[in-house]
C-alpha atoms as a PDB file:
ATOM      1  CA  UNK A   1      60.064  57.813 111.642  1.00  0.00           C
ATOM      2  CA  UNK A   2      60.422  60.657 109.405  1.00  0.00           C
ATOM      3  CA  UNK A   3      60.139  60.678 105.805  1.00  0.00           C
ATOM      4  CA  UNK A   4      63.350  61.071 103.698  1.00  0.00           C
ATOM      5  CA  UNK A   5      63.100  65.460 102.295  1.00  0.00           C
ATOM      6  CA  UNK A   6      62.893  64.628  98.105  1.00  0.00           C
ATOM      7  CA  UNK A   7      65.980  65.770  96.360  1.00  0.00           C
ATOM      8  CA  UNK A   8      64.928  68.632  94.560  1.00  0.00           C
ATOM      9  CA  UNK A   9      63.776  69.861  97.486  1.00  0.00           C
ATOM     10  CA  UNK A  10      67.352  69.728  99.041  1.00  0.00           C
ATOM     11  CA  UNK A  11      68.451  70.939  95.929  1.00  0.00           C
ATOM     12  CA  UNK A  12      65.898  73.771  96.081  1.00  0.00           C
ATOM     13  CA  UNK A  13      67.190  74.905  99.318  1.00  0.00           C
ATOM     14  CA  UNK A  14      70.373  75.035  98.557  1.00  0.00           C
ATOM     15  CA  UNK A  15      69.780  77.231  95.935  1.00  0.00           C
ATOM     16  CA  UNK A  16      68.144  79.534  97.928  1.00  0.00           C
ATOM     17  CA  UNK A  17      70.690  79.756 100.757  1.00  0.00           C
ATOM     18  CA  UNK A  18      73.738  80.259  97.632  1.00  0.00           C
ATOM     19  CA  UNK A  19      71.544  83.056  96.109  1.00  0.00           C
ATOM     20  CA  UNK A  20      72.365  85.963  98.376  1.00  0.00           C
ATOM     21  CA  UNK A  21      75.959  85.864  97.768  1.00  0.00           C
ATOM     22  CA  UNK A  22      75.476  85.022  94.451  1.00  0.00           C
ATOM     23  CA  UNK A  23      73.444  88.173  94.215  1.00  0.00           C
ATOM     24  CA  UNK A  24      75.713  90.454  95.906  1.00  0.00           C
ATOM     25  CA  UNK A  25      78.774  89.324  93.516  1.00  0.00           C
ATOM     26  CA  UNK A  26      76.206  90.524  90.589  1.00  0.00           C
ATOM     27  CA  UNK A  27      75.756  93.806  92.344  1.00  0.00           C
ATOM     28  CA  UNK A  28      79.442  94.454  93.307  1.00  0.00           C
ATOM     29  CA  UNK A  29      80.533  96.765  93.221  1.00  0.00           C
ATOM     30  CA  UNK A  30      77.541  98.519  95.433  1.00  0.00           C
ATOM     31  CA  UNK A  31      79.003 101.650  97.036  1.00  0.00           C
ATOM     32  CA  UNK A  32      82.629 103.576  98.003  1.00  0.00           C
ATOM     33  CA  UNK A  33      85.752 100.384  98.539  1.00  0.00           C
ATOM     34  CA  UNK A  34      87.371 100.975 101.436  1.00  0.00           C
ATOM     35  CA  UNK A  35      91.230 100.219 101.046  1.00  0.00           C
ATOM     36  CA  UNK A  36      93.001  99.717 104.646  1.00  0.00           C
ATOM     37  CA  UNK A  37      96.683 100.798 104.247  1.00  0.00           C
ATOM     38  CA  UNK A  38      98.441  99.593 107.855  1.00  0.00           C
ATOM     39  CA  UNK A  39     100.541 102.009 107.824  1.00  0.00           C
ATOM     40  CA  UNK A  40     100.314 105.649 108.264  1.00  0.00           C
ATOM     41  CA  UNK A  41      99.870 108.256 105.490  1.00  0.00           C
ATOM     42  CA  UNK A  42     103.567 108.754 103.336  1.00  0.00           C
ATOM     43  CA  UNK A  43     104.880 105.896 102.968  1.00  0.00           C
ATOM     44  CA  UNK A  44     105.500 103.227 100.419  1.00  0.00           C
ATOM     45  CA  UNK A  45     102.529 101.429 101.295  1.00  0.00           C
ATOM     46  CA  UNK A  46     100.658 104.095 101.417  1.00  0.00           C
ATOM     47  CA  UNK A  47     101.688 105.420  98.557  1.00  0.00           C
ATOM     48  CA  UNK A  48     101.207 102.331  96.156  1.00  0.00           C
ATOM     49  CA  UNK A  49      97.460 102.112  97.590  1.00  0.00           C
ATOM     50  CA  UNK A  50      96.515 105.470  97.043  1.00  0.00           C
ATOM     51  CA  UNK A  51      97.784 105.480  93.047  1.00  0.00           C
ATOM     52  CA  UNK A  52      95.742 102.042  92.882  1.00  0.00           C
ATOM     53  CA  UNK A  53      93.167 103.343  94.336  1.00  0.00           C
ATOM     54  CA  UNK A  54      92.727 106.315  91.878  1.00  0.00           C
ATOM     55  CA  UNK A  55      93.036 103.909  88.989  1.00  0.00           C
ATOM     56  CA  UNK A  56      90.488 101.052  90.272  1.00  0.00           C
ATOM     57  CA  UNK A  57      88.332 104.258  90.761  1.00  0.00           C
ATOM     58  CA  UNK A  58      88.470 104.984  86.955  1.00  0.00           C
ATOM     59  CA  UNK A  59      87.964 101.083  85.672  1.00  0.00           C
ATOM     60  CA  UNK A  60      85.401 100.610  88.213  1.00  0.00           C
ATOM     61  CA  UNK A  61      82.933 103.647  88.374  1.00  0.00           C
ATOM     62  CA  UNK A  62      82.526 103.694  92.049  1.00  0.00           C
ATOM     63  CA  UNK A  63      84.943 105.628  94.681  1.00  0.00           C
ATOM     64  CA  UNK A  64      87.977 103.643  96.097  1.00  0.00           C
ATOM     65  CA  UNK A  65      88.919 105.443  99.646  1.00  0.00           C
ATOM     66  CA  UNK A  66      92.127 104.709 101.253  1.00  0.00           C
ATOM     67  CA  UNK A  67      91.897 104.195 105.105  1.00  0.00           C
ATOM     68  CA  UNK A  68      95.083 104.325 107.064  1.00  0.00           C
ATOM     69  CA  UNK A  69      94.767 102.708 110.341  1.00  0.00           C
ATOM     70  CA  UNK A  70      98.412 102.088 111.665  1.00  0.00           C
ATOM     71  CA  UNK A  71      99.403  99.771 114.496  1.00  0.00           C
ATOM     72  CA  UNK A  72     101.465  96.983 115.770  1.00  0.00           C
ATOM     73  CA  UNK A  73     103.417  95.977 112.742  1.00  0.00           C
ATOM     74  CA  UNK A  74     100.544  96.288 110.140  1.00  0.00           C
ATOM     75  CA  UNK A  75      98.396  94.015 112.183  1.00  0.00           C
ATOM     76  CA  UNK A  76      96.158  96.819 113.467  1.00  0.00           C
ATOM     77  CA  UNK A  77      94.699  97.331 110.199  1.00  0.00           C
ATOM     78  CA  UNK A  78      95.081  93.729 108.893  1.00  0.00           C
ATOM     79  CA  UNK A  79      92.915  92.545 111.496  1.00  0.00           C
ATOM     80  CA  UNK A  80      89.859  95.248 110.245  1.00  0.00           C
ATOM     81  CA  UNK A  81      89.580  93.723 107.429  1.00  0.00           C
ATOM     82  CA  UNK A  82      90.177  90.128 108.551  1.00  0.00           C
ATOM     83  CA  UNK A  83      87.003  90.789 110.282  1.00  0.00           C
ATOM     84  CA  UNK A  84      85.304  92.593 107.593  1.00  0.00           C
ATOM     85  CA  UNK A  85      82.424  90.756 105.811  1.00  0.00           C
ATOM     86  CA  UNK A  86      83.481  89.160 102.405  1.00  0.00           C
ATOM     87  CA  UNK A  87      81.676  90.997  99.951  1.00  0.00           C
ATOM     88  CA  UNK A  88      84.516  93.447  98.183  1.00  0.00           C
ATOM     89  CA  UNK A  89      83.606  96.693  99.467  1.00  0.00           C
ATOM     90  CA  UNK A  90      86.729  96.384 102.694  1.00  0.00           C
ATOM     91  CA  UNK A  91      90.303  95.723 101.178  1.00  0.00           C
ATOM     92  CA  UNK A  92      93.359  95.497 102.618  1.00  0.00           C
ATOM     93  CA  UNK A  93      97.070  96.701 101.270  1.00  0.00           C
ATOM     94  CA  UNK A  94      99.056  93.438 102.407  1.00  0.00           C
ATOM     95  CA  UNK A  95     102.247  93.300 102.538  1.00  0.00           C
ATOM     96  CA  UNK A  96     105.324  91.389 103.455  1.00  0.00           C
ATOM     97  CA  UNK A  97     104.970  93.257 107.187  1.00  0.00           C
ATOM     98  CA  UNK A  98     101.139  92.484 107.781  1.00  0.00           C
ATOM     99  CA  UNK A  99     101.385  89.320 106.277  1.00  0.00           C
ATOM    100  CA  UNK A 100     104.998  87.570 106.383  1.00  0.00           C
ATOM    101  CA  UNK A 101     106.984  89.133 109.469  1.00  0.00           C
ATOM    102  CA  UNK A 102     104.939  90.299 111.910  1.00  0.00           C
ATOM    103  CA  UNK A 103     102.435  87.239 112.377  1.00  0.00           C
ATOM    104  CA  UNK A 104     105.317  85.553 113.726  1.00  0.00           C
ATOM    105  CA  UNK A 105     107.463  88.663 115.435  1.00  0.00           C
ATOM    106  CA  UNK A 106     103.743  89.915 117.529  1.00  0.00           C
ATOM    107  CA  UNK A 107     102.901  85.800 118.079  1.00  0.00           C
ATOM    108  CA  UNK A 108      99.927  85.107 120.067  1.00  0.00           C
ATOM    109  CA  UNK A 109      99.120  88.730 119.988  1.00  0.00           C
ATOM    110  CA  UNK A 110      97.808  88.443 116.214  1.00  0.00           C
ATOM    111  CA  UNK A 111      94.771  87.130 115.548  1.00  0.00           C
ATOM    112  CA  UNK A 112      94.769  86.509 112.347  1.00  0.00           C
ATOM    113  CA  UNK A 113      96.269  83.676 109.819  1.00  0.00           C
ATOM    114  CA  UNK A 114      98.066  85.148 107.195  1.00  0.00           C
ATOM    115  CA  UNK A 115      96.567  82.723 104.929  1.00  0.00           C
ATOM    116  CA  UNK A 116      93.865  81.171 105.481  1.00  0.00           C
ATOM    117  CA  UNK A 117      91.830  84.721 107.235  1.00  0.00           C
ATOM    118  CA  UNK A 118      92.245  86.558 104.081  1.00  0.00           C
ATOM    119  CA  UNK A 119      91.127  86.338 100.212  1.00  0.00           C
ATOM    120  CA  UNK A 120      94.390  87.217  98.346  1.00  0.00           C
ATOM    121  CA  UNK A 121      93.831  88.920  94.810  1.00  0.00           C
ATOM    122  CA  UNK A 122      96.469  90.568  93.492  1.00  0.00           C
ATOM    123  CA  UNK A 123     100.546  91.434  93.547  1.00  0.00           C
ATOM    124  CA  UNK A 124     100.431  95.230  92.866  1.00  0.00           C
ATOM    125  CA  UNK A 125     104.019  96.100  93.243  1.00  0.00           C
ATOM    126  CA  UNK A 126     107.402  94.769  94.319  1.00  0.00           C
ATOM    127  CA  UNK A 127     110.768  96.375  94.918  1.00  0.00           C
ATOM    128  CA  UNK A 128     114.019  95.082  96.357  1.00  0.00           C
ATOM    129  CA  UNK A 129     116.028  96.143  99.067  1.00  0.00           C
ATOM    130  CA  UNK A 130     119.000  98.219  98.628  1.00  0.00           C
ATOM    131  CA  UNK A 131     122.907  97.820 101.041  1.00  0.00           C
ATOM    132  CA  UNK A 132     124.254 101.506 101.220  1.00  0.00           C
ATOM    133  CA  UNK A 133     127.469 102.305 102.373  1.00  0.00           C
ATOM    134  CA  UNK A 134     128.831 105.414 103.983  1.00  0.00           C
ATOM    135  CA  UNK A 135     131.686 106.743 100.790  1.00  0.00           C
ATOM    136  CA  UNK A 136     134.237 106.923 103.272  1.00  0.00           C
ATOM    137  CA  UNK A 137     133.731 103.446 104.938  1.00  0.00           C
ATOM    138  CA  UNK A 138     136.141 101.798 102.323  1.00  0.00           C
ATOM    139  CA  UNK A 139     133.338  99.457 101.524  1.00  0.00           C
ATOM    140  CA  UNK A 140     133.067  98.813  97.680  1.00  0.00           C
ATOM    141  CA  UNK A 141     131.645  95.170  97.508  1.00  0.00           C
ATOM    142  CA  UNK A 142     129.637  92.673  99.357  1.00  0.00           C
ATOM    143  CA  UNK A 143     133.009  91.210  99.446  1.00  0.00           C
ATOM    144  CA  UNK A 144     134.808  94.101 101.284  1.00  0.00           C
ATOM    145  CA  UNK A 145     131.521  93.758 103.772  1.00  0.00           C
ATOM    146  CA  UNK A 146     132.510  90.396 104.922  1.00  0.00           C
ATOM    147  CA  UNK A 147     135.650  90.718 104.811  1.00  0.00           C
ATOM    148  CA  UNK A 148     135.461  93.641 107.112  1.00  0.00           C
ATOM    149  CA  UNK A 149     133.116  92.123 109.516  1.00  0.00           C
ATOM    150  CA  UNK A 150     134.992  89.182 109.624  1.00  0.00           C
ATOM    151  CA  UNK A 151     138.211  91.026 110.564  1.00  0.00           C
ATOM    152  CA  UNK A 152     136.700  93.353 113.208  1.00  0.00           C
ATOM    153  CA  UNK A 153     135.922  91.954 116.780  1.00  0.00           C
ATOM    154  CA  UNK A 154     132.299  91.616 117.505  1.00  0.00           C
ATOM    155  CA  UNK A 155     131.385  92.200 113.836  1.00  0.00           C
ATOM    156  CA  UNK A 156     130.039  95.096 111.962  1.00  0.00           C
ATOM    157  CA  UNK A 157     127.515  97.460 112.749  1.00  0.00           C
ATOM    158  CA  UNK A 158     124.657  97.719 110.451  1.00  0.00           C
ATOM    159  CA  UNK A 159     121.717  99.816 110.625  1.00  0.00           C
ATOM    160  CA  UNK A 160     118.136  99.392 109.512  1.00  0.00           C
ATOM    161  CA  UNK A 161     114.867 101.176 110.143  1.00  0.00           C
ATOM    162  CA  UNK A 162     114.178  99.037 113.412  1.00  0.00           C
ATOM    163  CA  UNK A 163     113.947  95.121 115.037  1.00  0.00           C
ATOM    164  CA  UNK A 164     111.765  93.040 113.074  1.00  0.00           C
ATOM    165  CA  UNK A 165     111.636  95.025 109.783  1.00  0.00           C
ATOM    166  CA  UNK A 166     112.601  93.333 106.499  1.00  0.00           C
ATOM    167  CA  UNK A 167     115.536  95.065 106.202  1.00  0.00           C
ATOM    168  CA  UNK A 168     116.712  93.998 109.686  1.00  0.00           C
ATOM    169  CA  UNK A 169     115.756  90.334 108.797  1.00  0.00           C
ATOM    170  CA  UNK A 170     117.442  90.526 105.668  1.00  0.00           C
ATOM    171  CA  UNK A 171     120.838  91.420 107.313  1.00  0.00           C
ATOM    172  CA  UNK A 172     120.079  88.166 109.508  1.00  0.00           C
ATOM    173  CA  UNK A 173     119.492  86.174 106.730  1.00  0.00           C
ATOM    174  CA  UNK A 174     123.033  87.298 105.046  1.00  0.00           C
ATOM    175  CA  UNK A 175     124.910  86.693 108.087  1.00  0.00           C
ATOM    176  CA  UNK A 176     123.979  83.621 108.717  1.00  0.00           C
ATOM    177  CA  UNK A 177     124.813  82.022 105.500  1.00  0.00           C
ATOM    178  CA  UNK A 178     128.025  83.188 105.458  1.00  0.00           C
ATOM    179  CA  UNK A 179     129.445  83.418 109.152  1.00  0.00           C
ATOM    180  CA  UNK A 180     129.458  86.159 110.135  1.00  0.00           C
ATOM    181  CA  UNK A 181     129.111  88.749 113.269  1.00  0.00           C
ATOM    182  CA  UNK A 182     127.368  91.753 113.355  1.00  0.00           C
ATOM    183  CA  UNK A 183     125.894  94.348 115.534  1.00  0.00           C
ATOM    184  CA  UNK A 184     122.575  95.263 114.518  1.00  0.00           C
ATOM    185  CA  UNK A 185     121.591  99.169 115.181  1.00  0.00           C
ATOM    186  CA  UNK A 186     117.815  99.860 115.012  1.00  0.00           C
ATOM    187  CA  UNK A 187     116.698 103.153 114.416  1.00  0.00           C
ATOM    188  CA  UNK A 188     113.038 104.698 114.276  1.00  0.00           C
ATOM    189  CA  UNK A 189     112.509 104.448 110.469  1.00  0.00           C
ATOM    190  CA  UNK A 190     114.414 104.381 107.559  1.00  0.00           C
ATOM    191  CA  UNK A 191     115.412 108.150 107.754  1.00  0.00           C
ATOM    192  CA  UNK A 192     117.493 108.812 110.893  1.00  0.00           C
ATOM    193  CA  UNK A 193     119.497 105.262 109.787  1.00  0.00           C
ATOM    194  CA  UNK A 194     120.190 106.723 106.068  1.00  0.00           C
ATOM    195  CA  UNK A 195     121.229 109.996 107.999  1.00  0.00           C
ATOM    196  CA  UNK A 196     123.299 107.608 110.326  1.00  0.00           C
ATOM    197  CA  UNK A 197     125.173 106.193 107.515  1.00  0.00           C
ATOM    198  CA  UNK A 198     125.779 109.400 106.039  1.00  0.00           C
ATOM    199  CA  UNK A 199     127.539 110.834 108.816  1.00  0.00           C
ATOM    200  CA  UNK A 200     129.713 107.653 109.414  1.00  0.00           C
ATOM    201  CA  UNK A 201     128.322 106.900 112.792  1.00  0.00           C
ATOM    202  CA  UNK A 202     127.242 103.072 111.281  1.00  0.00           C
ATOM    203  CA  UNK A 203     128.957 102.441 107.847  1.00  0.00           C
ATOM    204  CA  UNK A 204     126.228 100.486 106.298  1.00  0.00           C
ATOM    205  CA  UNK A 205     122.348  99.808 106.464  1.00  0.00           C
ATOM    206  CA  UNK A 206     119.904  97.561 104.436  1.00  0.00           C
ATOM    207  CA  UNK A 207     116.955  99.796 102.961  1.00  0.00           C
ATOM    208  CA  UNK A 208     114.017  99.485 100.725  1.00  0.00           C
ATOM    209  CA  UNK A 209     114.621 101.086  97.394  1.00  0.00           C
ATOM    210  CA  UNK A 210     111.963 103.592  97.418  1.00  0.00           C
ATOM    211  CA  UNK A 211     113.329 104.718 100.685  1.00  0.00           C
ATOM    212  CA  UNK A 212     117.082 104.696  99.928  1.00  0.00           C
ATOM    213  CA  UNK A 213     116.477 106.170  95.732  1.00  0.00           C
ATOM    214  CA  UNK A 214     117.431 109.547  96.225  1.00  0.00           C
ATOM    215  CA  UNK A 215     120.458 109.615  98.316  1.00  0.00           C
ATOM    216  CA  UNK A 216     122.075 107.267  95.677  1.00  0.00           C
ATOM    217  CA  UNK A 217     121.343 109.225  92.987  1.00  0.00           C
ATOM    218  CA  UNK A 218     122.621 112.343  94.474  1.00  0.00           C
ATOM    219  CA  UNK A 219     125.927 110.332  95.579  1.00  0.00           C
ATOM    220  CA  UNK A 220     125.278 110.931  99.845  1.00  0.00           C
ATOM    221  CA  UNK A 221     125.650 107.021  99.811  1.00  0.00           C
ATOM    222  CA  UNK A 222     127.116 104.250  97.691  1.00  0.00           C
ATOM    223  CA  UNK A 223     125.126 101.271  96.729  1.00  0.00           C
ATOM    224  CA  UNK A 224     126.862  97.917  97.017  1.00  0.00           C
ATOM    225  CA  UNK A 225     123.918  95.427  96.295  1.00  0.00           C
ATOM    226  CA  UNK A 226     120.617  95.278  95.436  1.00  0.00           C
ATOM    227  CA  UNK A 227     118.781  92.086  96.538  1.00  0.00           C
ATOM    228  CA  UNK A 228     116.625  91.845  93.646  1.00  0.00           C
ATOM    229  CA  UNK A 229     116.972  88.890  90.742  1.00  0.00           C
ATOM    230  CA  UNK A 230     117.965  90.987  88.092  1.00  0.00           C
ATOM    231  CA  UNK A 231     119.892  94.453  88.578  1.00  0.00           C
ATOM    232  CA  UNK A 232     117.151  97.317  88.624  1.00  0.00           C
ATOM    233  CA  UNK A 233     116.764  98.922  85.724  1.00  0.00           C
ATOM    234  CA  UNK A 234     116.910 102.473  87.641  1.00  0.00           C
ATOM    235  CA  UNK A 235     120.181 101.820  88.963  1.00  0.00           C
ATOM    236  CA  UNK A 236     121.729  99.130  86.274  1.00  0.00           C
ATOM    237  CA  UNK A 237     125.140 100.196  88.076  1.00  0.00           C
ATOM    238  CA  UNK A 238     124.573  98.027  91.128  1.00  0.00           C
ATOM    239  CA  UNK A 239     124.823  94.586  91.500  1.00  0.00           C
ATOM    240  CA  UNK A 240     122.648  91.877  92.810  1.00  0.00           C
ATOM    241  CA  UNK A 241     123.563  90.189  95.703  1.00  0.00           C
ATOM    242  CA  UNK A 242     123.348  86.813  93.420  1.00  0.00           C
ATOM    243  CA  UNK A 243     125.847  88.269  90.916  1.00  0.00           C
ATOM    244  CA  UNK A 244     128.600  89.007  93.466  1.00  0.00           C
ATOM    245  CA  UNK A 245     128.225  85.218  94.808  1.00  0.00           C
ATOM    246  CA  UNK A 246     125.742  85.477  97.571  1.00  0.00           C
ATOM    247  CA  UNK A 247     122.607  83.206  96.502  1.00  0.00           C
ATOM    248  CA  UNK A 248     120.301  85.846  98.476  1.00  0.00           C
ATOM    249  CA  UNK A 249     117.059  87.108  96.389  1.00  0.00           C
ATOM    250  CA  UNK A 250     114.277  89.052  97.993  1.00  0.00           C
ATOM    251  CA  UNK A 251     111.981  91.877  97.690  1.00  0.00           C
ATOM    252  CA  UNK A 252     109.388  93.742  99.764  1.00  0.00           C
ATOM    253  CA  UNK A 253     105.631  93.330  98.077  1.00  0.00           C
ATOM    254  CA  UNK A 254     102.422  95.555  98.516  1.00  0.00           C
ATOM    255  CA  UNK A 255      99.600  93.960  97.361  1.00  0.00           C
ATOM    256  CA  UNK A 256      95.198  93.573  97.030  1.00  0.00           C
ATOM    257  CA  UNK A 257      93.563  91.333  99.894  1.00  0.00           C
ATOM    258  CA  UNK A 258      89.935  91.223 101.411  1.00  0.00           C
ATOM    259  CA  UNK A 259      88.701  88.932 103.922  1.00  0.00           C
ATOM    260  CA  UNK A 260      88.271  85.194 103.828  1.00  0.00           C
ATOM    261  CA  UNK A 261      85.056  84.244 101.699  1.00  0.00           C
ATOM    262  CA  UNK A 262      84.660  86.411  99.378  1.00  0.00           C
ATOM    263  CA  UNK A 263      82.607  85.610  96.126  1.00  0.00           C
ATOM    264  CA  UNK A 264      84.791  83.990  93.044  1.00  0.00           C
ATOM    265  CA  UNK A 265      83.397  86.544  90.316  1.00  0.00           C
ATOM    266  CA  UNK A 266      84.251  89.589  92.532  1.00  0.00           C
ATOM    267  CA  UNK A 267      87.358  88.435  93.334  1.00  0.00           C
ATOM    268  CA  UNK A 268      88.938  87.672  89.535  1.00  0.00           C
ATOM    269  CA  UNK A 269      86.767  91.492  88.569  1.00  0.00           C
ATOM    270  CA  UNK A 270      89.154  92.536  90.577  1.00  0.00           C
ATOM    271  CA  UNK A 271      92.305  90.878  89.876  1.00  0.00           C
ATOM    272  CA  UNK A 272      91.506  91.712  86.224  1.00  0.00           C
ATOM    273  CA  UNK A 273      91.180  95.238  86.945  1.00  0.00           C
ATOM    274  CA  UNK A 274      94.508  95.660  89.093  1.00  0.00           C
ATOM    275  CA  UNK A 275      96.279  93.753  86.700  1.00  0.00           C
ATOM    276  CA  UNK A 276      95.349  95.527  83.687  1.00  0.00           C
ATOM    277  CA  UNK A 277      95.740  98.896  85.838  1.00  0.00           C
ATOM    278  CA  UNK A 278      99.052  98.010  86.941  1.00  0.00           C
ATOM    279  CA  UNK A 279     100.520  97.112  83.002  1.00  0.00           C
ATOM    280  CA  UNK A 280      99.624 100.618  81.416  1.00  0.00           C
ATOM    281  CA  UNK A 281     102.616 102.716  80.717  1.00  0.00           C
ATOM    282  CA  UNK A 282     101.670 105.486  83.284  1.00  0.00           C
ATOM    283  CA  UNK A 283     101.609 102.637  86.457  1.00  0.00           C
ATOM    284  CA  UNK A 284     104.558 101.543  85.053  1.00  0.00           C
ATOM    285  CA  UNK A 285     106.202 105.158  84.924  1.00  0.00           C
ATOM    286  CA  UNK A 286     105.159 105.394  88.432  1.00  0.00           C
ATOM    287  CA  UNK A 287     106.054 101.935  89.945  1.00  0.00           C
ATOM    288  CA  UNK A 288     109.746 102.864  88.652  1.00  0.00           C
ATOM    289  CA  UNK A 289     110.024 106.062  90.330  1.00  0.00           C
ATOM    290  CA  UNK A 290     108.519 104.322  93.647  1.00  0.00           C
ATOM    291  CA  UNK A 291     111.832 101.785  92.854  1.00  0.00           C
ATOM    292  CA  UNK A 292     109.342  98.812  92.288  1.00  0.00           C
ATOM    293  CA  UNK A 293     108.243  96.753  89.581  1.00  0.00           C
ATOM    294  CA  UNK A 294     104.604  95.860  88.825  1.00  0.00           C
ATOM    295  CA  UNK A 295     102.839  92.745  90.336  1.00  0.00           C
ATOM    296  CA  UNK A 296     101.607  89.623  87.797  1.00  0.00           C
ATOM    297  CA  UNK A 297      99.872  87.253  89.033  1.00  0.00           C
ATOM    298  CA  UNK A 298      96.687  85.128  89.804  1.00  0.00           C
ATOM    299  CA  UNK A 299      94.739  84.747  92.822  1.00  0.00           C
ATOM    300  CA  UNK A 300      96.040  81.158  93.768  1.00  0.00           C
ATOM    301  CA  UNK A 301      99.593  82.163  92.567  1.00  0.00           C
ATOM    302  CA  UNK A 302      99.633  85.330  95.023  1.00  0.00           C
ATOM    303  CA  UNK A 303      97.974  82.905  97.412  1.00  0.00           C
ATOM    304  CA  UNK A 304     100.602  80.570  97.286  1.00  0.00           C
ATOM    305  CA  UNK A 305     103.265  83.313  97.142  1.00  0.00           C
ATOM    306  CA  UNK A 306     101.898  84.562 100.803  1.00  0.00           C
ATOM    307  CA  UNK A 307     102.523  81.040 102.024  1.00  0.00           C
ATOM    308  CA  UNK A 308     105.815  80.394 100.805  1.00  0.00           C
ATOM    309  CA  UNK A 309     106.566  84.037 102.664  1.00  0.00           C
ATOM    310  CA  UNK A 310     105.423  82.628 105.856  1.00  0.00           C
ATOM    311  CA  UNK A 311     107.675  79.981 105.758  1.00  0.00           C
ATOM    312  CA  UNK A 312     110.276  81.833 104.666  1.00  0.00           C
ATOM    313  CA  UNK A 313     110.498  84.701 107.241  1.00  0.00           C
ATOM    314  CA  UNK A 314     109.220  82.753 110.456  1.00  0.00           C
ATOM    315  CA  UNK A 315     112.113  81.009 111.282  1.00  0.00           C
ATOM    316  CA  UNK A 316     114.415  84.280 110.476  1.00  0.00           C
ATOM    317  CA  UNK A 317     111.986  85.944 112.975  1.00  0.00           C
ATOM    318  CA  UNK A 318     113.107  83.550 115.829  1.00  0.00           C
ATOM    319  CA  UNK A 319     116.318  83.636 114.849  1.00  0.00           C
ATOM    320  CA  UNK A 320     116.244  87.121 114.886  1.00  0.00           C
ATOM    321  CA  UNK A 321     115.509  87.777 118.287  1.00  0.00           C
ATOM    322  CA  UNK A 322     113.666  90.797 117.568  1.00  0.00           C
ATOM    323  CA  UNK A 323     110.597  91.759 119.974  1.00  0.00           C
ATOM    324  CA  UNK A 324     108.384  94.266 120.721  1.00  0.00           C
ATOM    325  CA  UNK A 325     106.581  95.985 123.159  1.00  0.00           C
END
């Protein structure tokens, strides 16, 4: 019968088999960080990742490179990095698309967890969603909305910037807690909807902030709601959603993620960094033209923030009935 292996022997092998990760955390960063950005080039997504980039650049002495790789709901891209090996140098831009809606809207088709495949860092930046109305719909108030809807046969119509988006999801989510029909209008992307409402072919969409920013200011639409906690100090004019009654609070996130595994010391280097990076006055400056607010939080906070999203957008998914192709 074999002889029991001594302890320190164990011990010794352990050791060994630990070092190489341990010694790649002490290198990190070793070469250009790729961030993936699931989305193609222009948008808010992209956007946020390229001005973190060029600051992660500066605090970290190496070149940050934003990759766009576009594709099935922000899966495309999640999934390159969900595969990626854990040592720092492949990031991902996650975001309540990748990582809270489309996991459930694409099903068996993703093969990722949104959890438990990734390391999440860091929040980078938040903003809320924004209800526009066409001026001439005689829509002043979430009030008037349901009101309206309520009255009309069939329900409103009310536009987003397609089936499955967060802004779609977040019209589900208000009808269904207070009763009410409506006829959902898809369009491709936020920009033929806005034009849409303009013209008074729909008389009301739900749109991100960043997206929806200028046509408020320059009066094309009015704002009824903002589905942010607090009224937005951009537009202190418009309500919340919670302040006219309707206990609705949610915002679209971007945020810092990297595969599943990935050593502890190069994962706080680099929630340090993007938290510091994201708290100067000039990220600030830009997070509030962008319509967003700056992230805050820890790794197992913005961890446990993913999760909570997960739960909270699945069953709106399904209740949704949004597919896809």
């Amino acid at each position: 019968m074999p002889g029991r292996i001594p302890r320190r022997v164990l011990l010794g092998a352990t050791s060994l088999l630990a070092m190489p990760m341990a010694a790649r955390a002490q290198s990190w960063p070793n070469g250009p960080i790729r961030i993936v950005v699931p989305f193609a080039p222009g948008g808010s997504t992209d956007l946020s990742a390229r001005f973190l980039a060029d600051g992660l650049t500066q605090r970290l002495g190496v070149s940050v490179i934003v990759e766009n790789r576009p594709g099935a709901g922000a899966t495309t891209g999640s999934q390159v990095v969900a595969d990626a090996a854990p040592d720092g140098q492949t990031l991902v831009m996650s975001n309540i698309a990748s990582h809270a809606i489309s996991p459930t809207l694409y099903g068996n088709r993703v093969r990722y967890d949104p959890v438990r495949s990734f390391t999440h860092i860091a929040m980078v930046i938040t903003n809320p969603s924004v209800w526009v109305v066409n001026k001439d719909s005689g829509i002043n108030s979430l009030d008037d909305l349901v009101r309206m809807a309520k009255g009309k046969q069939g329900g409103l119509d009310m536009a987003s910037s397609g089936a499955g988006s967060s802004n779609h999801l977040l019209i589900v989510r208000f009808c269904q807690q207070n009763g009410i029909d409506y006829t959902h209008v898809p369009f491709r992307g936020a920009g033929p909807a806005m034009q849409a409402v303009i013209a008074g072919q729909v008389p009301m969409m739900s749109d991100s902030l960043p997206s929806a920013a200028g046509h408020v200011r320059q009066g094309n639409v009015r704002a009824i709601a903002m589905s942010s906690a607090e009224r937005h100090p951009s537009f202190p004019e418009v309500p919340t959603f919670k302040e006219q009654g309707f206990d609705l609070v949610s915002t679209s996130w971007f945020a810092l993620s990297g595969p599943a595994g990935m050593p502890a010391p190069v994962v706080e280097r680099l929630n340090r960094e993007t938290r510091e990076f994201v708290a100067t006055p000039a990220a600030q400056t830009r997070f509030a033209e962008l319509g967003g607010s700056a992230g805050d939080m820890t790794p197992q906070a913005f961890t446990d923030f993913v999760a909570a999203e997960v739960a909270r957008w699945a069953p709106v998914v399904r209740a949704s009935g949004a597919t896809v192709n």
